[in-house]
Every structure is written in structure tokens, then in C-alpha cells.
C-alpha atoms as a PDB file:
ATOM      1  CA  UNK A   1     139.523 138.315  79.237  1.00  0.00           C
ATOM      2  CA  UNK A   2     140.031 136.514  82.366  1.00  0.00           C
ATOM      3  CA  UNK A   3     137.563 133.089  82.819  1.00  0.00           C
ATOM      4  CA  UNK A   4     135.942 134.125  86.896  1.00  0.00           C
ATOM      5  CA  UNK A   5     133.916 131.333  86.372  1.00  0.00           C
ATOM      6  CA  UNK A   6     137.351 129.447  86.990  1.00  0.00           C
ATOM      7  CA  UNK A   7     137.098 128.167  90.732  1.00  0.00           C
ATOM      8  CA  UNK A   8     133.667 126.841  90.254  1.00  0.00           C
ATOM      9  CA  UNK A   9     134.083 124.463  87.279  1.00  0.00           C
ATOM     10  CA  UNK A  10     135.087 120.970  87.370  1.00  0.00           C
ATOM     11  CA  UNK A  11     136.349 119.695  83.617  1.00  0.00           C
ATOM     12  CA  UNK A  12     134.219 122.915  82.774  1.00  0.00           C
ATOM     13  CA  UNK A  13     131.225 122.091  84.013  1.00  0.00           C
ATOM     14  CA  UNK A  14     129.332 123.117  86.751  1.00  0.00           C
ATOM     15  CA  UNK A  15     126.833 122.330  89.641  1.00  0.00           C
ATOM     16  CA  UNK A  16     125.079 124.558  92.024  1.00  0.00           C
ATOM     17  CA  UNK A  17     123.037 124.053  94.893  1.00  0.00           C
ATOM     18  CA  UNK A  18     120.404 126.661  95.612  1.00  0.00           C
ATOM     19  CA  UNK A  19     119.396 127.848  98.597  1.00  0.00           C
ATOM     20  CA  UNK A  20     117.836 131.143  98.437  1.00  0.00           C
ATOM     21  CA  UNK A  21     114.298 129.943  98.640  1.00  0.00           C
ATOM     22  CA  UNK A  22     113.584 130.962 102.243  1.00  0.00           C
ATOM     23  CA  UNK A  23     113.665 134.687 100.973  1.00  0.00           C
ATOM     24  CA  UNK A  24     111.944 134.387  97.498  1.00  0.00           C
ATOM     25  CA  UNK A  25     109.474 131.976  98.579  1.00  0.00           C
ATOM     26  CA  UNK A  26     108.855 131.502 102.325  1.00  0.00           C
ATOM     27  CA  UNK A  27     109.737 128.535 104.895  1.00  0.00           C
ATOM     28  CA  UNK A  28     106.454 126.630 102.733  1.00  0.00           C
ATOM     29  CA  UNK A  29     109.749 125.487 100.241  1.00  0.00           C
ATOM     30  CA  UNK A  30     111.805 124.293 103.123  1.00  0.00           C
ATOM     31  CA  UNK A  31     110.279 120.920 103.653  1.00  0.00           C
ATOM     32  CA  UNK A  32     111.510 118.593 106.774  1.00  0.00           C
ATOM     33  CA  UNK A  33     115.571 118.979 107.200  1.00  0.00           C
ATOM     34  CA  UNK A  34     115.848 121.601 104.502  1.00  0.00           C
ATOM     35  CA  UNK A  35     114.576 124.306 106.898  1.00  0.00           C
ATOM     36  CA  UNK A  36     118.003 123.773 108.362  1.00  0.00           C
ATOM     37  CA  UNK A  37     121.346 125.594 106.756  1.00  0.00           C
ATOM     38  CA  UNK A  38     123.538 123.482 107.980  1.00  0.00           C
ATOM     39  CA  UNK A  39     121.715 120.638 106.654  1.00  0.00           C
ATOM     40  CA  UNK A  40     121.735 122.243 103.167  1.00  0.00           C
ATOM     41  CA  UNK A  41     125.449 123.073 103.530  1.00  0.00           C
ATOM     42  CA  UNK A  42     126.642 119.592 104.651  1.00  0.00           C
ATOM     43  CA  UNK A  43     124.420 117.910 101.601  1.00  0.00           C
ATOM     44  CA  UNK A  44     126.922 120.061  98.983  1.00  0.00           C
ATOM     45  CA  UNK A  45     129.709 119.307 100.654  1.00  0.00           C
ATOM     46  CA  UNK A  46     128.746 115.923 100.801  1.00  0.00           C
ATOM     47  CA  UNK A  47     127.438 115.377  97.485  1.00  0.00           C
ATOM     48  CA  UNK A  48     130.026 117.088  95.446  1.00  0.00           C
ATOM     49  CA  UNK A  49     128.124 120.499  94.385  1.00  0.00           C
ATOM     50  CA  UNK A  50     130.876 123.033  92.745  1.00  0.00           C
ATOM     51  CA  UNK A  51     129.042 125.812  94.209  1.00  0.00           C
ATOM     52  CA  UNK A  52     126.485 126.950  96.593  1.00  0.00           C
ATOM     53  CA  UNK A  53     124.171 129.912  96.615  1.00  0.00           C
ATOM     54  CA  UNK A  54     122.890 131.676  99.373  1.00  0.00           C
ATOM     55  CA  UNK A  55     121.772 135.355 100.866  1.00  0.00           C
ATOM     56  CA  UNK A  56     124.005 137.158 102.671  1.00  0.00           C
ATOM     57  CA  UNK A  57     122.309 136.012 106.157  1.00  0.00           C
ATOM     58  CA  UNK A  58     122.721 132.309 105.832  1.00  0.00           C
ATOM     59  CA  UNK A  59     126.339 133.150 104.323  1.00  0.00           C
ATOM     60  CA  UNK A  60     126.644 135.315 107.598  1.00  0.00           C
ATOM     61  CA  UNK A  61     125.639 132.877 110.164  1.00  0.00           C
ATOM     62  CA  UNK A  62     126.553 129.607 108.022  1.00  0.00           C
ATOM     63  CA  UNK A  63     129.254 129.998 106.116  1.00  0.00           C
ATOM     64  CA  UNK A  64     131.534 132.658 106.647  1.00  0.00           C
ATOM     65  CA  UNK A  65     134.853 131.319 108.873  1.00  0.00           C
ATOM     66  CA  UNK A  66     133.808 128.118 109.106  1.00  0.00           C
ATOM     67  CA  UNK A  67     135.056 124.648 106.936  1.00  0.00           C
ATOM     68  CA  UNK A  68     132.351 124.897 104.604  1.00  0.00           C
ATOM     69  CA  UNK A  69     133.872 128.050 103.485  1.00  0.00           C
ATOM     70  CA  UNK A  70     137.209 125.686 102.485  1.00  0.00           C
ATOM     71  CA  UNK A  71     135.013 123.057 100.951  1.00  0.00           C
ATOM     72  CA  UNK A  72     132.536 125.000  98.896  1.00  0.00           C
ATOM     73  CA  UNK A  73     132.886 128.082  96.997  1.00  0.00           C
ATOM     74  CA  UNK A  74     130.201 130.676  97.391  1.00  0.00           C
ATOM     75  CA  UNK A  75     127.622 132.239  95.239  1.00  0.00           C
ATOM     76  CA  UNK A  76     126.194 135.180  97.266  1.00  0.00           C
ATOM     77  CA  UNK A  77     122.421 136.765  95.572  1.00  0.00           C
ATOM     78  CA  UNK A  78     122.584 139.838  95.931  1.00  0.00           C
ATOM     79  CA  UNK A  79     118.827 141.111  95.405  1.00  0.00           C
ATOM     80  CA  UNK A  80     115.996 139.533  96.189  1.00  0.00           C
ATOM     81  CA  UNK A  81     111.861 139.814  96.909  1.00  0.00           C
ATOM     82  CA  UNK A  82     109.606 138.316  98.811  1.00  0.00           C
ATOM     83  CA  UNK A  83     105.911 136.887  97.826  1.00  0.00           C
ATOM     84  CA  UNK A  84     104.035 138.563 100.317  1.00  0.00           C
ATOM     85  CA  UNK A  85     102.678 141.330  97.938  1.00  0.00           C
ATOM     86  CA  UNK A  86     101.542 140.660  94.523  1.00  0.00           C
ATOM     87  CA  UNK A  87     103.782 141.959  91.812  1.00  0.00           C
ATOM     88  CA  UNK A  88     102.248 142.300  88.310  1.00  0.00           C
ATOM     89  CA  UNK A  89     106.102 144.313  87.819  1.00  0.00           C
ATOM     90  CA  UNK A  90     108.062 143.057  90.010  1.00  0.00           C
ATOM     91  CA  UNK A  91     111.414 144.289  91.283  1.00  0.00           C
ATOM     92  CA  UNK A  92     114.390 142.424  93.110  1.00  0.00           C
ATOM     93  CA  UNK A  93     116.166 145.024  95.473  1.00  0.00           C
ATOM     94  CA  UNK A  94     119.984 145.011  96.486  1.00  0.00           C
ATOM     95  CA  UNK A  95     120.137 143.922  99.727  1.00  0.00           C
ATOM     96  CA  UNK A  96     123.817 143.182  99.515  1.00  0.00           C
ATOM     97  CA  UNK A  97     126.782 144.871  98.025  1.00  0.00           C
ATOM     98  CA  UNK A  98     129.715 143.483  95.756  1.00  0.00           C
ATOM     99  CA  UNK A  99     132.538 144.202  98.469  1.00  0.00           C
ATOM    100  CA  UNK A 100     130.389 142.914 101.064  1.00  0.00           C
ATOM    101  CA  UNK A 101     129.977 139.363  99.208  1.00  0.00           C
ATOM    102  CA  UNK A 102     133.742 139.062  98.466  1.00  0.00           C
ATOM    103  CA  UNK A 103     134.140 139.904 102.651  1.00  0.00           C
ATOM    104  CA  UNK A 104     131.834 137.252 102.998  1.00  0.00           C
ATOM    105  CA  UNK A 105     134.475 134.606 100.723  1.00  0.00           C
ATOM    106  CA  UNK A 106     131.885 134.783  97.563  1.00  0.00           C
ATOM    107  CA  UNK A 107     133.834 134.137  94.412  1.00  0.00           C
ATOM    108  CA  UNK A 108     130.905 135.221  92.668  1.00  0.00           C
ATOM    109  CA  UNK A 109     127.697 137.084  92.935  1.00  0.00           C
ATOM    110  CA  UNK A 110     124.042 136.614  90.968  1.00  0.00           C
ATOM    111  CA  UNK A 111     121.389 139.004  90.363  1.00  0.00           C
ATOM    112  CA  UNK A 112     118.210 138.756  89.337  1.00  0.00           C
ATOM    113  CA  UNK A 113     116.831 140.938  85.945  1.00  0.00           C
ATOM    114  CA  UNK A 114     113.097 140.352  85.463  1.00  0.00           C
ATOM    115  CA  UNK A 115     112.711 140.940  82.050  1.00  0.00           C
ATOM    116  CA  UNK A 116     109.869 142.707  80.228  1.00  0.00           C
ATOM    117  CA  UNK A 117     108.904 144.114  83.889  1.00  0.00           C
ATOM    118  CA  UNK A 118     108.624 148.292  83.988  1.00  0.00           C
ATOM    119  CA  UNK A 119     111.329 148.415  86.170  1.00  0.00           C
ATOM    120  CA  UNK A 120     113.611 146.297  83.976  1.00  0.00           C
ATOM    121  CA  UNK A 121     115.563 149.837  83.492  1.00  0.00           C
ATOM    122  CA  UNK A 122     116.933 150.068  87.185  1.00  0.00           C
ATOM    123  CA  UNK A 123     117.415 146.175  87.025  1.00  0.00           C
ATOM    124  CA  UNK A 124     119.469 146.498  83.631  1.00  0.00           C
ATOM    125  CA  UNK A 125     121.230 149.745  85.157  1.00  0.00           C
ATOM    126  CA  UNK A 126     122.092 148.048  89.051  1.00  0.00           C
ATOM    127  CA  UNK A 127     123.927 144.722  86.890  1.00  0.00           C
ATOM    128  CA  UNK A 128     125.347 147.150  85.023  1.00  0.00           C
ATOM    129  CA  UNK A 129     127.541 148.079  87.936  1.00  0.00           C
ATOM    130  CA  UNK A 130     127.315 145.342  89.724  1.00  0.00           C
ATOM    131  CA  UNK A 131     129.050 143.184  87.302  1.00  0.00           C
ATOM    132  CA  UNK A 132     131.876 146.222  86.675  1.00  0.00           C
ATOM    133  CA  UNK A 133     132.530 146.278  90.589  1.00  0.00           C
ATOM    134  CA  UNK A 134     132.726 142.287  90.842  1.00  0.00           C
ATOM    135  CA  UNK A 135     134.959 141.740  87.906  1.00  0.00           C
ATOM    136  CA  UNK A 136     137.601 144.484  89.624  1.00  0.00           C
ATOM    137  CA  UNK A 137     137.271 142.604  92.376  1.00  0.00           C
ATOM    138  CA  UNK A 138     138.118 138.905  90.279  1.00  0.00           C
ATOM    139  CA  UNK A 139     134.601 137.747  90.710  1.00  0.00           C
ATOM    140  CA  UNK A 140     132.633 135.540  88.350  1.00  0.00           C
ATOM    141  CA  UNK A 141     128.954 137.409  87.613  1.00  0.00           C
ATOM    142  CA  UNK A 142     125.797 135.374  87.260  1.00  0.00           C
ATOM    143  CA  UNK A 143     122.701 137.075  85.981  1.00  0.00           C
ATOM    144  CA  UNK A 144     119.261 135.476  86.722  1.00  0.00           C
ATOM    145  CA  UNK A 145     117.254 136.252  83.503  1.00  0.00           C
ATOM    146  CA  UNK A 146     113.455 135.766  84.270  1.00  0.00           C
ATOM    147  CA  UNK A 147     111.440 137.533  82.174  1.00  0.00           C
ATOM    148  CA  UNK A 148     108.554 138.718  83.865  1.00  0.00           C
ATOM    149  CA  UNK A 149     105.690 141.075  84.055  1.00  0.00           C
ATOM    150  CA  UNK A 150     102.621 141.796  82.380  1.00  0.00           C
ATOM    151  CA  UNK A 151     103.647 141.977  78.670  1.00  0.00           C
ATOM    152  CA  UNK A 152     105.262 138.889  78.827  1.00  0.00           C
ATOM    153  CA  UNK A 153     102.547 136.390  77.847  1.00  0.00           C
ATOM    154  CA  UNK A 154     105.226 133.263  78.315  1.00  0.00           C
ATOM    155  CA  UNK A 155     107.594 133.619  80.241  1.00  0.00           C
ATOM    156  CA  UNK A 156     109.650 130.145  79.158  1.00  0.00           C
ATOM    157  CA  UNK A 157     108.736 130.665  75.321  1.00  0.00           C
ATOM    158  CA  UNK A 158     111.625 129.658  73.507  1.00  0.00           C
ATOM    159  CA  UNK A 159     111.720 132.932  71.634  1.00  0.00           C
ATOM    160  CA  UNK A 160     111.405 135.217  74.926  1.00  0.00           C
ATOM    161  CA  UNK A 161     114.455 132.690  76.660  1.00  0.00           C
ATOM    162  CA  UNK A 162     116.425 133.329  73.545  1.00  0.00           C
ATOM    163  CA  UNK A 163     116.505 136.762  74.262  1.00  0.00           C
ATOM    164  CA  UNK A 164     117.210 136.852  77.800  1.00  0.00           C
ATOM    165  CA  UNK A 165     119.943 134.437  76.678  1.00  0.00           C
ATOM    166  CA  UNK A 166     121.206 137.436  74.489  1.00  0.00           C
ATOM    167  CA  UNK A 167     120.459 140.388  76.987  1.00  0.00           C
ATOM    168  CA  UNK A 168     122.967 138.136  79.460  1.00  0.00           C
ATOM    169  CA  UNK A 169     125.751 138.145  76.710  1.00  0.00           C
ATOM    170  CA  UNK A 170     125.731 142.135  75.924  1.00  0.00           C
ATOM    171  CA  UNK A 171     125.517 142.278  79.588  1.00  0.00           C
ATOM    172  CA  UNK A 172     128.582 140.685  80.050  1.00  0.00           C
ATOM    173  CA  UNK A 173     127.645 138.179  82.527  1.00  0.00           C
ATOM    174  CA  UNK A 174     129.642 135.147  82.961  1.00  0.00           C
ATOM    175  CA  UNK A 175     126.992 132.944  83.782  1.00  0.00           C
ATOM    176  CA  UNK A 176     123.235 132.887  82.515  1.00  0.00           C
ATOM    177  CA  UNK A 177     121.046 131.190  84.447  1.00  0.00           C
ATOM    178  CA  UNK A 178     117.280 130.622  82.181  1.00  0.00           C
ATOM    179  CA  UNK A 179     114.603 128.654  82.625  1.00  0.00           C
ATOM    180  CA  UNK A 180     113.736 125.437  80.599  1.00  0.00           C
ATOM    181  CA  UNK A 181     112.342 126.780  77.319  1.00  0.00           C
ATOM    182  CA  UNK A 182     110.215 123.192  76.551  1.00  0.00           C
ATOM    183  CA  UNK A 183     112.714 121.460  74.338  1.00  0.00           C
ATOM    184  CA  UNK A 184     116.034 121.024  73.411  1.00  0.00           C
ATOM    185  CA  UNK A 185     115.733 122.491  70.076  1.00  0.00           C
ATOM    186  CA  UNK A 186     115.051 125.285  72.131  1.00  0.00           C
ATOM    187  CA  UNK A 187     118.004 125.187  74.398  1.00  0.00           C
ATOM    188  CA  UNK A 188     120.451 125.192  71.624  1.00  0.00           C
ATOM    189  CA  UNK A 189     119.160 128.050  70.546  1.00  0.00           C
ATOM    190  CA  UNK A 190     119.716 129.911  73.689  1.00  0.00           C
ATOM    191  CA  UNK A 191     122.948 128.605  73.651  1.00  0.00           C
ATOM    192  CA  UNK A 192     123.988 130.231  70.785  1.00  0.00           C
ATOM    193  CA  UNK A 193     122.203 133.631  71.267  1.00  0.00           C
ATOM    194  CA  UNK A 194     124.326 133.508  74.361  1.00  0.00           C
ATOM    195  CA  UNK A 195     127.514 133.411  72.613  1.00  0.00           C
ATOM    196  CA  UNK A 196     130.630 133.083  74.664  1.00  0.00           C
ATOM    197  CA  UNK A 197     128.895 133.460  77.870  1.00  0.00           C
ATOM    198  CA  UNK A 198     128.007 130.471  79.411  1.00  0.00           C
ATOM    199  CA  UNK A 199     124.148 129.129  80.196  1.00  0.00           C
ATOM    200  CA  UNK A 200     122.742 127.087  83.033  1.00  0.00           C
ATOM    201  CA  UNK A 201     119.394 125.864  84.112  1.00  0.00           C
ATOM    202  CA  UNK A 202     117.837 126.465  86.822  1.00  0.00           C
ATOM    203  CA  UNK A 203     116.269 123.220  88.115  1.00  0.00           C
ATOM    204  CA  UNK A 204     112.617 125.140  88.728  1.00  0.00           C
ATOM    205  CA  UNK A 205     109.794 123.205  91.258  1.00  0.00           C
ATOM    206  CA  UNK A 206     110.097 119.997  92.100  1.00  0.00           C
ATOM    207  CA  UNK A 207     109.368 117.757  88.622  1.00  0.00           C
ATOM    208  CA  UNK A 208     108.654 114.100  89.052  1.00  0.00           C
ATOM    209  CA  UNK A 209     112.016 112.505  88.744  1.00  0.00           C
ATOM    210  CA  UNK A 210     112.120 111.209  85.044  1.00  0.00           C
ATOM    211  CA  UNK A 211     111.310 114.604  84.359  1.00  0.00           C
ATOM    212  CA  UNK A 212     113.616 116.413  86.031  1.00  0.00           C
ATOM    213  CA  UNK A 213     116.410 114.048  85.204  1.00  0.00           C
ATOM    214  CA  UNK A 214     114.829 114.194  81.252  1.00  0.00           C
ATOM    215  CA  UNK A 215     115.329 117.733  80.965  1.00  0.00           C
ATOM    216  CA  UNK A 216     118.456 117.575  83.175  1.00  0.00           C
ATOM    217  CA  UNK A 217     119.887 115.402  80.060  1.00  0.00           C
ATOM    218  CA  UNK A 218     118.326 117.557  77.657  1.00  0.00           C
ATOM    219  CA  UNK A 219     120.475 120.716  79.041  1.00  0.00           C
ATOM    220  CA  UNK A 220     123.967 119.234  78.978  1.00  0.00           C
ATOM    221  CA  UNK A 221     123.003 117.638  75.439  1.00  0.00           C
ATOM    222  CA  UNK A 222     121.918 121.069  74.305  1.00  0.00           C
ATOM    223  CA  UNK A 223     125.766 122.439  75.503  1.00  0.00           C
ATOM    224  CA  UNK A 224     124.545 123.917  78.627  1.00  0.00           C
ATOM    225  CA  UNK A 225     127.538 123.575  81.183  1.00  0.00           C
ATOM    226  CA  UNK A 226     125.493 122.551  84.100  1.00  0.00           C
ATOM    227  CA  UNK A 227     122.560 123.724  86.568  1.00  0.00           C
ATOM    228  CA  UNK A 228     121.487 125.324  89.327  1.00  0.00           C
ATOM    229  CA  UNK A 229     118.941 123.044  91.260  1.00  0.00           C
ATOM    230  CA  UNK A 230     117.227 123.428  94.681  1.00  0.00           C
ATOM    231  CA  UNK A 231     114.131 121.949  95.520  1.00  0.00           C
ATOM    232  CA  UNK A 232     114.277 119.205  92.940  1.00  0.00           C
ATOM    233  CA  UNK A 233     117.145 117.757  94.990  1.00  0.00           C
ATOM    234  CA  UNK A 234     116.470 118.792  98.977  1.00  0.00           C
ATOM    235  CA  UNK A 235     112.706 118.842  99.349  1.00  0.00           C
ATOM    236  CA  UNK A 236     113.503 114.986  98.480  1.00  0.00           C
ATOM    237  CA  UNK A 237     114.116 112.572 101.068  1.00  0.00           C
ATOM    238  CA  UNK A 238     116.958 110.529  98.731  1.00  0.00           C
ATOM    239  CA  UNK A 239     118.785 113.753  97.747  1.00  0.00           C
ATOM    240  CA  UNK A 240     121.988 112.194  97.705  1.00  0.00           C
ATOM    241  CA  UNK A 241     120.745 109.586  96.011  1.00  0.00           C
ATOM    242  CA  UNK A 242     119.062 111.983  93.138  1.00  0.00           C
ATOM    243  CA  UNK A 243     122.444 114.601  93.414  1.00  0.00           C
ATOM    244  CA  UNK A 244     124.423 111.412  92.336  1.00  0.00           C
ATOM    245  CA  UNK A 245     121.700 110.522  88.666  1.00  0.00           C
ATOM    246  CA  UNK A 246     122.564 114.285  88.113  1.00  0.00           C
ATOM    247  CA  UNK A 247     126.394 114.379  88.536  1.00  0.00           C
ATOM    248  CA  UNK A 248     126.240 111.369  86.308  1.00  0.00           C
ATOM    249  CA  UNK A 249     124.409 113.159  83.551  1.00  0.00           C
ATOM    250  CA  UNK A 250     126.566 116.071  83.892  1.00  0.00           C
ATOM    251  CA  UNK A 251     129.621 114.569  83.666  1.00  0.00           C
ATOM    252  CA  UNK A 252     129.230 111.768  81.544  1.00  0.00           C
ATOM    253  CA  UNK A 253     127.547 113.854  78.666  1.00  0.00           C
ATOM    254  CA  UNK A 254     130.076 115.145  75.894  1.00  0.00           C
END
């Protein structure tokens, strides 16, 4: 089977910038210059990010014919929520489709599955074809696996990421993207549940920075191939600065 995760790894590892908080979370995330795209898009240019992930409006306006689309590949979300209503089950809608995000110059597109919730059934069954239509089209798949919802009493407990790990294999996602389980006993584990697919961590609220960079080591030790990060790097005032500790952990661990 063909490797789609191809264009975005550098000696096969991988870093993403995210930039989708605007939707999930509200302008609140986007402190000082990281309410601006363009600011966000020149900082992983700049700072060597192997990927960037945005809706389809930023990629619209942002992206789309201009050089960042020759400098950074694109990960294009396509679902999404907002917190405005309270969501004991919550549900991530397609606002985007598969053709539309290659039109756009994605070379891959995420989804989020919240786990555990009651509508994890139409989540399961839109990746289902989501990931069939963007691997016809030669596009890498990355699956968001959050469990979520009212039965799930933790939703980071090693045993609970382990799963998701798992679900994102028999999925047949490329890319898994979990939450930090508390240890890296822990993250090994997920690593193997997820079998050939590969795993990456999604860099959460913003952590002191021993912390973040502590767990950031902890992932690549554990044989996670990289992370997704957001507002750990550009709700900081030095993210260059911080983007640079974390390439160095990335690429300098075994």
C-alpha cells in the first residue's frame, strides 16, 4: 500500500502547525498576532513546519494560489463544531468535502471521531468514506481520535487512548492524532495498538514550557513520529524561538 503520508515527512518524521482553533474554540485562543492567518502561515513557513492545518475558509482566503501553497503542504479539517452550545455528545459536522480539499492543494485531510459519544456511529460511518474517497484521490488521511461524551469518565486514560489508537488502525487512517495519555509507558502502548499506522500528539493548551517540551520528548521517545501543536507554540510571544527546542527534539531523538 502506497505511504500518502509521503510529502509531509522529513527523515519520517513530522511537524504540524495547527490552526483550526478559531472554529473549535473562538477568537479567545487567538491571542495578539495569532488572530492573523497570514501571521500563522508565515511562522510555518518560517520555522520549518512539514505541514499546516487549517478549515477550508482560511485555506480559501490564505492559502490557495498563493506561495505558501509552494512552501507548505496542506492539511484541510474537514468537520468541525463550535463551543457555543454545550455538548454532553458531541458531533463534528462535514463542512468540507474530499474533492473540495484536494481543489484547495490539500495533500491530506483530518477528521475528527469523538469516541464513546452517541453519535460515534455517523462519525465512524462519514471516515469511513471519507478516507476511501481521499486515498482514490492519493491523499494521506488523519483521524482525530478524542474520545468524548458522557460514558467516558477519562478521556486521556491510557487504556481509553489505547483504544482510540486501535479504532484509528482498523480504520485505516494514516495518521492518528491522540492526546497525551500521562506517561510514556503509556504512549508506547498506543503505539503499538496502533500498529502500522502512524501516531502523533496533539500539543493540547498551552503547558508551561518544561512541560510541554517534557512530554514533547516523551512522544518521540515513545516512537511517536511527531506532533501537531498550536497554541503551545503561537499564543507565545518567542514562537520561533520555542518551534526551534521542538524541531530539535524531534529530530535529534532516535
Amino acid at each position: 500500500m502506497k505511504s500518502f503520508i509521503t510529502p509531509f515527512l522529513r527523515n519520517n518524521k513530522v511537524l504540524f502547525l495547527a490552526y483550526d482553533h478559531g472554529f473549535e474554540h473562538g477568537p479567545k485562543d487567538l491571542v495578539n498576532k495569532s488572530i492573523d492567518p497570514e501571521y500563522i502561515l508565515d511562522l510555518a513557513s518560517t520555522g520549518g513546519y512539514t505541514g499546516i492545518i487549517l478549515q477550508k475558509g482560511i485555506a480559501e482566503k490564505y492559502y490557495y494560489g498563493t506561495n505558501y501553497s509552494k512552501r507548505i503542504p496542506l492539511i484541510l479539517k474537514l468537520n468541525g463544531k463550535t463551543n457555543l452550545r454545550p455538548q454532553e455528545e458531541p458531533y463534528s459536522a462535514i463542512n468540507c468535502s474530499v474533492a473540495y480539499a484536494k481543489k484547495l492543494g490539500a495533500q491530506a485531510v483530518g477528521y475528527t471521531i469523538y469516541l464513546g459519544s452517541e453519535k460515534e456511529d455517523k462519525m465512524l460511518f462519514d471516515f469511513g468514506q471519507i478516507q476511501e474517497q481521499a486515498h482514490n484521490l492519493g491523499m494521506a488521511v488523519i483521524a482525530w481520535m478524542y474520545p468524548r461524551g458522557k460514558v467516558i469518565m477519562n478521556e486521556s486514560s491510557p487504556e481509553i487512548i489505547n483504544y482510540a489508537s486501535r479504532i484509528g488502525l482498523e480504520l485505516g487512517a494514516d495518521l492518528i492524532k491522540i492526546k497525551y495519555p500521562g506517561s510514556l509507558s503509556a504512549l508506547k502502548e498506543a503505539v503499538s495498538a496502533a500498529g502500522k499506522a502512524k501516531i502523533i500528539l496533539s500539543g493540547g493548551e498551552k503547558l508551561e514550557e518544561s512541560d510541554f517540551l517534557k512530554i514533547s520528548q516523551e512522544a518521540m521517545e515513545a516512537g511517536l513520529i511527531g506532533l501537531a501543536v498550536g497554541r503551545n507554540i503561537w499564543q507565545r510571544n518567542d514562537a520561533l524561538a520555542i518551534t526551534e527546542k521542538l524541531k530539535q527534539i524531534i529530530w535529534s531523538t532516535p
